[in-house]
C-alpha atoms as a PDB file:
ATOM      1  CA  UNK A   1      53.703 -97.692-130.716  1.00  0.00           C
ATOM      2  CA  UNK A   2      51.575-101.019-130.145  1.00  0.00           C
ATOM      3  CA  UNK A   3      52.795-102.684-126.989  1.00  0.00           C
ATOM      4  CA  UNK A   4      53.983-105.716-128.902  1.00  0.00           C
ATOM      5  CA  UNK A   5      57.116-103.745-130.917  1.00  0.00           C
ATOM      6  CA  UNK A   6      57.234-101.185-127.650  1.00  0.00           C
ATOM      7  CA  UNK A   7      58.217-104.984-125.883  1.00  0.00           C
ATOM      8  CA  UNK A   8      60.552-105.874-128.413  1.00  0.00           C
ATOM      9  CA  UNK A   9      62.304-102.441-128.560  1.00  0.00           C
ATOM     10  CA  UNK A  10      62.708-103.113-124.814  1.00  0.00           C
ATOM     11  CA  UNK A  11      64.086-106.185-125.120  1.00  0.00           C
ATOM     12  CA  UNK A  12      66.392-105.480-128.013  1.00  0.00           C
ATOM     13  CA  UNK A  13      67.584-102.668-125.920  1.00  0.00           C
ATOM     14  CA  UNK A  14      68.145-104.839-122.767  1.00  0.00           C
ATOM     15  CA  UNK A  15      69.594-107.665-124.615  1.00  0.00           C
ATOM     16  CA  UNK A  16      72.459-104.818-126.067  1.00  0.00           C
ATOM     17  CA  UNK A  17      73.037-103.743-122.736  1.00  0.00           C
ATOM     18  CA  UNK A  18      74.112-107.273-122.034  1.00  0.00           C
ATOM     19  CA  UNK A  19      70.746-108.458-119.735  1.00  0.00           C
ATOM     20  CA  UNK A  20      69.556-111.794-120.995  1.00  0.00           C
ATOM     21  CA  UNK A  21      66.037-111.991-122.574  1.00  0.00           C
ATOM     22  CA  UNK A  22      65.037-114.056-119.480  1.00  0.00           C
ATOM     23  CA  UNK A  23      66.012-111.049-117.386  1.00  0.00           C
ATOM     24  CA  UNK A  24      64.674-108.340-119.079  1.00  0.00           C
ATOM     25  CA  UNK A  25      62.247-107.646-116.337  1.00  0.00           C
ATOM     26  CA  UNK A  26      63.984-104.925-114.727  1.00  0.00           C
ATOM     27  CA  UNK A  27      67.314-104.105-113.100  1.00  0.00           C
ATOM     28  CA  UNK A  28      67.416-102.869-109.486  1.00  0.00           C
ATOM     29  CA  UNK A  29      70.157-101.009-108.165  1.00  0.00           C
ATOM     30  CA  UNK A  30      71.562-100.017-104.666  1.00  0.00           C
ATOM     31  CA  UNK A  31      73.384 -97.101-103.865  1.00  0.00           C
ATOM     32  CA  UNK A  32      74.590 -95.869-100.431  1.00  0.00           C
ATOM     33  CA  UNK A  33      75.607 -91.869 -99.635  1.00  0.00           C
ATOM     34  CA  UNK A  34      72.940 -91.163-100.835  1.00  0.00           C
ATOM     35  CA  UNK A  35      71.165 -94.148-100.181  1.00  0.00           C
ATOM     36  CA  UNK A  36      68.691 -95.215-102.976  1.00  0.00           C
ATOM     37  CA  UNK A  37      67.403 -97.869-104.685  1.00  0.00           C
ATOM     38  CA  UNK A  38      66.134 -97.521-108.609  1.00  0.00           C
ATOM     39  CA  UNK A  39      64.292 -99.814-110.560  1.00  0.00           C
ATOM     40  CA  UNK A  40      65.058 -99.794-114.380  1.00  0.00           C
ATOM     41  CA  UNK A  41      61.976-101.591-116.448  1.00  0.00           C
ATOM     42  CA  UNK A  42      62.460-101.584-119.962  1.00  0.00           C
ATOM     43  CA  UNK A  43      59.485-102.908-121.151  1.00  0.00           C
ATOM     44  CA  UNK A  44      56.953 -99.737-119.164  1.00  0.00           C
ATOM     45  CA  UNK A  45      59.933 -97.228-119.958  1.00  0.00           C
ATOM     46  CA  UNK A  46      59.743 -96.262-116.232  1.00  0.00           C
ATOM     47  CA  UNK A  47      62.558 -95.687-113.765  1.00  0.00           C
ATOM     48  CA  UNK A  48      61.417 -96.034-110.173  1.00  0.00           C
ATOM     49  CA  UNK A  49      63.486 -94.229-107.586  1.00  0.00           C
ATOM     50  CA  UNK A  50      63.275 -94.960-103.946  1.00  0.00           C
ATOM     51  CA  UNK A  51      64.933 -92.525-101.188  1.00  0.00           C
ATOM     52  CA  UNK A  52      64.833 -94.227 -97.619  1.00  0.00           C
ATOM     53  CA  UNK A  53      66.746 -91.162 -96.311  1.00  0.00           C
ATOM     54  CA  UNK A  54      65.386 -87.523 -96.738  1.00  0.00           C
ATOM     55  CA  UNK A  55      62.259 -87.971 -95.627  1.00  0.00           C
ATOM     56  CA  UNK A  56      62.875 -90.296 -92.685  1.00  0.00           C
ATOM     57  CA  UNK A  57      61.021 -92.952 -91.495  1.00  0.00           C
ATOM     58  CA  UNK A  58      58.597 -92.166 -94.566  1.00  0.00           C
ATOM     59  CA  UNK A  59      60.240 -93.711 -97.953  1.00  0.00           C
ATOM     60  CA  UNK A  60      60.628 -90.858-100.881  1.00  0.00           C
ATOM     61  CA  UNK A  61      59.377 -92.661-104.587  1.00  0.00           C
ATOM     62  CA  UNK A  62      59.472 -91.288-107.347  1.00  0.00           C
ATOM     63  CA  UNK A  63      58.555 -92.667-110.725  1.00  0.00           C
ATOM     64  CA  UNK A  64      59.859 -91.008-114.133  1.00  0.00           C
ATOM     65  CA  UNK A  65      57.987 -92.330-116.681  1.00  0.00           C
ATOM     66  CA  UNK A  66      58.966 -92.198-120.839  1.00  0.00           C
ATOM     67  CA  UNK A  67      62.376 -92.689-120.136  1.00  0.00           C
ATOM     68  CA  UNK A  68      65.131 -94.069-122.860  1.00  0.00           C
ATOM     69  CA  UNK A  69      67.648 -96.301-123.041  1.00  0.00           C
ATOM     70  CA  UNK A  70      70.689 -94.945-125.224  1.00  0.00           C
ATOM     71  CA  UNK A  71      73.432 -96.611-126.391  1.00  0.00           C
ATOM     72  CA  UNK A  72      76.940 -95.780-125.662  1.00  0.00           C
ATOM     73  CA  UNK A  73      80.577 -96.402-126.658  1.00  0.00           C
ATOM     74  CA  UNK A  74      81.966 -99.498-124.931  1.00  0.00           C
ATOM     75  CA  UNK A  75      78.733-101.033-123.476  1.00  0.00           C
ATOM     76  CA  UNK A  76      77.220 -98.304-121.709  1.00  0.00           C
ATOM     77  CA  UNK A  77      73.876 -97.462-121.586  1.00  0.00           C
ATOM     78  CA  UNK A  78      72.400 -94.282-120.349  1.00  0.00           C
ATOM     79  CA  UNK A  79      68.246 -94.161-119.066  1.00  0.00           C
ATOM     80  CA  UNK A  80      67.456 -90.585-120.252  1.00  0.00           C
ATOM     81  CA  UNK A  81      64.378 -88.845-119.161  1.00  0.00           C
ATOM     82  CA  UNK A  82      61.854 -86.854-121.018  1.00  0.00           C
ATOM     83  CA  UNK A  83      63.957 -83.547-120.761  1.00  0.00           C
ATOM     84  CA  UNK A  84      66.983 -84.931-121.585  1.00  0.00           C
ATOM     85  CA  UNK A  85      68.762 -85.635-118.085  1.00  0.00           C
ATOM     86  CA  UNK A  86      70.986 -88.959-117.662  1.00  0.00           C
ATOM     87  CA  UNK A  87      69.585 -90.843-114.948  1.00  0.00           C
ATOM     88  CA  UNK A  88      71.400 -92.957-114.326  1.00  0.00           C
ATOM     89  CA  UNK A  89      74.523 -94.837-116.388  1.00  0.00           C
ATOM     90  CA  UNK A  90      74.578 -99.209-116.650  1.00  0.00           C
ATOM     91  CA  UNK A  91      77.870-100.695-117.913  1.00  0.00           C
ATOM     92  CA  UNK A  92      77.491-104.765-117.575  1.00  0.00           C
ATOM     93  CA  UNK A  93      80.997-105.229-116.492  1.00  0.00           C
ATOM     94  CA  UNK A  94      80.964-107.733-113.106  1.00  0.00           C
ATOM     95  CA  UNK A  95      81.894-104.589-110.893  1.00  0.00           C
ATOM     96  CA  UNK A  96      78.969-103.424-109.474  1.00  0.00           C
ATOM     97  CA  UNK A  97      78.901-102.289-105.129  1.00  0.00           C
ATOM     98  CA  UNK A  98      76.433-101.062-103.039  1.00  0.00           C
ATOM     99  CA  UNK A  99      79.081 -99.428-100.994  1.00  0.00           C
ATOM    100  CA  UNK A 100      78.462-101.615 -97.823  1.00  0.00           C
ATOM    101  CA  UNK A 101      79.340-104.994 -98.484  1.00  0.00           C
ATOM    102  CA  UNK A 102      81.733-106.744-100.101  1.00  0.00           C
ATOM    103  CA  UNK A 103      79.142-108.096-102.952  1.00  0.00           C
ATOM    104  CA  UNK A 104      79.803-107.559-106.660  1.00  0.00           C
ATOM    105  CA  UNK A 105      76.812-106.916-108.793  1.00  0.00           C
ATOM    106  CA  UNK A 106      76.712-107.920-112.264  1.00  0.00           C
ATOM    107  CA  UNK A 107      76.103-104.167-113.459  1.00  0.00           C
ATOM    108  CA  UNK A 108      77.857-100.874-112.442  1.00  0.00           C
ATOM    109  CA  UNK A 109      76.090 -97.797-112.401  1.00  0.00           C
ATOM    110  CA  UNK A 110      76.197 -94.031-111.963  1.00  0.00           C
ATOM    111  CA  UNK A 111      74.050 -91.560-110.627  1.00  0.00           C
ATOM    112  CA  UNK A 112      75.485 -88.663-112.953  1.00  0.00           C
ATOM    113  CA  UNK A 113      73.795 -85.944-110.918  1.00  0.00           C
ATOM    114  CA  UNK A 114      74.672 -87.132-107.126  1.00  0.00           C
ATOM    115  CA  UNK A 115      77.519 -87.118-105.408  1.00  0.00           C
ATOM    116  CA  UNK A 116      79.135 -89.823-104.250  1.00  0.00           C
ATOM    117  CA  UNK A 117      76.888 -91.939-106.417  1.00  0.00           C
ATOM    118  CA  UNK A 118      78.226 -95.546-107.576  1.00  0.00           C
ATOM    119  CA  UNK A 119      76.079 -98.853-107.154  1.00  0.00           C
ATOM    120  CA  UNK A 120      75.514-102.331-108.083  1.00  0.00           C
ATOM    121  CA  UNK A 121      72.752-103.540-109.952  1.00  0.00           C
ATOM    122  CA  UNK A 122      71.475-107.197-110.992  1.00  0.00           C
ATOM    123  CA  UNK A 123      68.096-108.205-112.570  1.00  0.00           C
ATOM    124  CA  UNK A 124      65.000-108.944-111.058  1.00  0.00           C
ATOM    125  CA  UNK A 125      61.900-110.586-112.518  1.00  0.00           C
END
């Protein structure tokens, strides 16, 4: 796919999941128990996943790369990778939480494999 239409696929696909075309640059989300931060960008396909935790004081990353954005009933959007497995799940919905503050995030998501795995995400440039 030429990276022009690749971009606007992105885009079209961030702008249904409710992220303005302004910013489409990527969504970052925080999670606590177990702590991570991912970083969603559209535009590469990538999902970057950072673990502060398992391999303390070094930081875990991981990057999967050719991953999808499907649509879902009422406003979700799933990031699938390669092999099929959901990611992680974005609803734009004002109830995002990083589980230690009292912030709200403009995005909830899921971790659908983890355990206790809710967070907050906004978008970054």
């Amino acid at each position: 796919m030429p990276r022009a239409a690749g971009l606007a696929a992105a885009a079209g696909l961030a702008i249904a999941a409710g992220i303005a075309p302004a910013e489409a640059g990527a969504i970052r989300c925080l999670f606590t128990e177990p702590s991570a931060v991912m970083v969603w960008r559209p535009a590469a396909r990538t999902l970057a996943i950072e673990d502060p935790v398992t391999d303390y004081p070094k930081v875990r990353r991981d990057v999967v790369r050719g991953v999808t954005a499907q649509r879902r009933p009422a406003g979700r959007i799933d990031l699938v990778a390669p092999d099929g497995r959901v990611l992680l799940r974005l609803r734009r919905d004002g109830r995002g939480s990083d589980g230690m503050s009292d912030r709200r995030y403009p995005y909830s998501a899921v971790m659908p494999r983890a355990q206790n795995r809710d967070g907050g995400c906004l978008p970054v440039p």
